[in-house]
Protein backbone atom coordinates (compact mmCIF):
# COMPACT_ATOMS: atom_id res chain seq x y z
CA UNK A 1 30.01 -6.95 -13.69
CA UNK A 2 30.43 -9.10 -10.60
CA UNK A 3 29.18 -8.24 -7.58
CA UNK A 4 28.64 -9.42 -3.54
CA UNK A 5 26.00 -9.61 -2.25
CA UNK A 6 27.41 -6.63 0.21
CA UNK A 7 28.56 -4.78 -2.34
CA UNK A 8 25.35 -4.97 -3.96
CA UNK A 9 23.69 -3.63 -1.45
CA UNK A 10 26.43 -1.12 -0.59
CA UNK A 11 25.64 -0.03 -4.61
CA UNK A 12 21.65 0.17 -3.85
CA UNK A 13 21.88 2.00 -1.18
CA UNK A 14 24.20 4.33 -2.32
CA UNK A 15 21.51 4.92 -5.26
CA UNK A 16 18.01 5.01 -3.66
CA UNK A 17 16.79 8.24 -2.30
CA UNK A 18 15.91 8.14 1.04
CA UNK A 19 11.98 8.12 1.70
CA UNK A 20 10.46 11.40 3.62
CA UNK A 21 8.53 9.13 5.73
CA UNK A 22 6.72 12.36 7.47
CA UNK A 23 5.55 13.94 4.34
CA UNK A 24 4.78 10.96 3.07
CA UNK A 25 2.73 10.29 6.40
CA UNK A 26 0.75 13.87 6.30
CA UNK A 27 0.13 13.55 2.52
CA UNK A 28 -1.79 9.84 3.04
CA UNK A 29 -3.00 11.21 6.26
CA UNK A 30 -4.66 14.32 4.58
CA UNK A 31 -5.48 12.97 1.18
CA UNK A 32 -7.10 9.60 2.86
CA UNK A 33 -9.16 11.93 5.25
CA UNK A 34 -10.61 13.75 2.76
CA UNK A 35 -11.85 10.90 0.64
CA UNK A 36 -13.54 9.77 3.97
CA UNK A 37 -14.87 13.07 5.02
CA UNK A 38 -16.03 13.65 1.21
CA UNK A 39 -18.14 10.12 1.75
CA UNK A 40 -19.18 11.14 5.17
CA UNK A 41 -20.54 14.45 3.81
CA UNK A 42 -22.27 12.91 0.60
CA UNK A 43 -24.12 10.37 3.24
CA UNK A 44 -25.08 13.50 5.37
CA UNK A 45 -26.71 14.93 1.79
CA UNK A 46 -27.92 11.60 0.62
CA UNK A 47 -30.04 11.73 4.22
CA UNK A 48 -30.75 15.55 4.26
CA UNK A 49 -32.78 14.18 1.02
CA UNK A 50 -34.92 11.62 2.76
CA UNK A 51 -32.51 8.04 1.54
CA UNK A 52 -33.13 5.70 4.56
CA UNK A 53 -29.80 4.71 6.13
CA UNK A 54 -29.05 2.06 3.74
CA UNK A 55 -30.45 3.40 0.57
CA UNK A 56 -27.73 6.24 1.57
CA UNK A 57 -24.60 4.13 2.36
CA UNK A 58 -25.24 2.62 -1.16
CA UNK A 59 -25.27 5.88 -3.05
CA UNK A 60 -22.91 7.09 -1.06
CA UNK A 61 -20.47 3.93 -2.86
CA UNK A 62 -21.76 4.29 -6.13
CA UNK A 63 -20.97 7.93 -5.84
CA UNK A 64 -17.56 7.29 -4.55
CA UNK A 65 -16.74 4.59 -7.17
CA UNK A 66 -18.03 7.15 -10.00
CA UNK A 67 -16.15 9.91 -8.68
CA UNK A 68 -13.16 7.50 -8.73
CA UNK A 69 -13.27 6.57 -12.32
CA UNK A 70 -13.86 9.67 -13.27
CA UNK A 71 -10.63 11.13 -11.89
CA UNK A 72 -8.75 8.24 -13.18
CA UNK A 73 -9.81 8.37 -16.42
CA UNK A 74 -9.09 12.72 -16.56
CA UNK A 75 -5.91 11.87 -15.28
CA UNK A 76 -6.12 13.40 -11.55
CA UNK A 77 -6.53 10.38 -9.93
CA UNK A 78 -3.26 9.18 -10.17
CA UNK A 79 -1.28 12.66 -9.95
CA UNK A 80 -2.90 12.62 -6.09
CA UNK A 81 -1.67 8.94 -5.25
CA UNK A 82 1.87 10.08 -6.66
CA UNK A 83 2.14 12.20 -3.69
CA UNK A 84 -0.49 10.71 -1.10
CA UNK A 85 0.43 7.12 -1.76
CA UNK A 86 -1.64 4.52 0.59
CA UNK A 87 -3.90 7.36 1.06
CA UNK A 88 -5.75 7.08 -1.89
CA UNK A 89 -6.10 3.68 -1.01
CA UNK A 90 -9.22 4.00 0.88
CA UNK A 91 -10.40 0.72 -0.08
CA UNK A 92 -13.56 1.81 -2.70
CA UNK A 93 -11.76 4.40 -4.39
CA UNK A 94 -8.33 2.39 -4.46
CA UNK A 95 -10.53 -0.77 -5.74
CA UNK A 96 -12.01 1.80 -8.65
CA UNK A 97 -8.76 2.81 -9.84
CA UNK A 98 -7.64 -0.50 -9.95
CA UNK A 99 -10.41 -1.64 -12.20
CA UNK A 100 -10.70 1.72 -14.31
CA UNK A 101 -7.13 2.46 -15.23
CA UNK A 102 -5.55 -0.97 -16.73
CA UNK A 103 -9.05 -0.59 -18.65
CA UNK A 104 -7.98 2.84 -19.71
CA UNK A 105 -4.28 1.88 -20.54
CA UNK A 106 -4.89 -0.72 -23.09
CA UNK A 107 -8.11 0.13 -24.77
CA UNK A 108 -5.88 0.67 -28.00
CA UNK A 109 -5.55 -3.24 -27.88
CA UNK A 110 -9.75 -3.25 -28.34
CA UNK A 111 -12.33 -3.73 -26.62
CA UNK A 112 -12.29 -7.40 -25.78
CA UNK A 113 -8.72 -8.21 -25.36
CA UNK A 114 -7.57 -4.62 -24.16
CA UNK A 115 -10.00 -3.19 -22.14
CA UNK A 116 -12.49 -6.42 -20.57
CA UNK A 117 -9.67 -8.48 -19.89
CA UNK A 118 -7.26 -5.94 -18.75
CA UNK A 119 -9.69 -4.61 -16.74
CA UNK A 120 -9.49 -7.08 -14.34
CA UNK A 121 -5.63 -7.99 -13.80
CA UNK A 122 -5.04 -6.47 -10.62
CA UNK A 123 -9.51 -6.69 -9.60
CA UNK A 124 -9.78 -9.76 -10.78
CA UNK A 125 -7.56 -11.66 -7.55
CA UNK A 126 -9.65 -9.61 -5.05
CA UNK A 127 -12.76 -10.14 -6.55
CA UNK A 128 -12.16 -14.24 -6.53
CA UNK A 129 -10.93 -14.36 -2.99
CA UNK A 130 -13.26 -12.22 -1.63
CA UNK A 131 -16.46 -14.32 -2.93
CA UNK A 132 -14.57 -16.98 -2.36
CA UNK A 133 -13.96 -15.91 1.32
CA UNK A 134 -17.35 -14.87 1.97
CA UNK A 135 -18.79 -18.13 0.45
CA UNK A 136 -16.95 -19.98 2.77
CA UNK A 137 -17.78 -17.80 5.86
CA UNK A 138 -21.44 -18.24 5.38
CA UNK A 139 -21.23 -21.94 5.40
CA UNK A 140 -19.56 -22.29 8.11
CA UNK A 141 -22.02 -19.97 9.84
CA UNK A 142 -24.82 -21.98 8.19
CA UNK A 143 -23.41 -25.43 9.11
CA UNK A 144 -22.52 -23.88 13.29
CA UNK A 145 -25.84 -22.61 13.40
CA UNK A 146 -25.87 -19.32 13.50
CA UNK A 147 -27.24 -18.45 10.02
């Protein structure tokens, strides 16, 4: 079949459903929320207990990152992003998902070459420029002084 470009896109768009931006919106909006107010309660708790501030923020995290890979790995983690989209996203949880369920998806290929190197496909970027980034932040701030 031999198509235009115009006709092409006359065919696509004839074929995609239309987005429902405003459900899509609330759903993010609502999901992404909660995540946050779940963390912002769990630091309240993590204080109620006597944590100082930064012993808090950190369980807080961990808690968050558990809770993620737990819910990916039952399943429920990605049933919630089919319908709240960037809203599970919230970068900890989004970044725990990411690592847990390629690690999940091809664990039948073994340990080593399924689930450790899987693991890290879509992590593994982030991870690299991010040290990478902050590496080169703090020597600039070393070499201006202000470190």
């Amino acid at each position: 079949m031999d198509m235009s470009e115009q006709e092409y896109q006359a065919y696509v768009q004839k074929k995609s459903r239309p987005s429902p931006l405003w459900k899509d919106l609330v759903w993010a909006f609502l999901v992404g929320g909660s995540i946050c107010a779940l963390g912002q309660g769990l630091r309240e708790w993590y204080l109620s207990l006597g944590l100082e501030e930064d012993v808090a923020a950190g369980a807080v995290s961990v808690s968050l990152i558990f809770l993620s890979a737990l819910t990916t790995g039952l399943g429920v983690f990605d049933r919630l992003a089919k319908h709240a989209g960037a809203g599970t996203l919230v970068p900890i949880t989004g970044f725990a998902n990411a690592v847990a369920a390629p690690a999940l998806e091809f664990r039948s290929e073994g340990f080593t070459t399924g689930t450790c190197v899987k693991m890290f496909t879509i992590a593994g970027p982030v991870l690299v420029y991010g040290i990478t980034a902050s590496v080169l932040y703090g020597l600039i701030l070393v070499l201006l002084g202000g470190g």
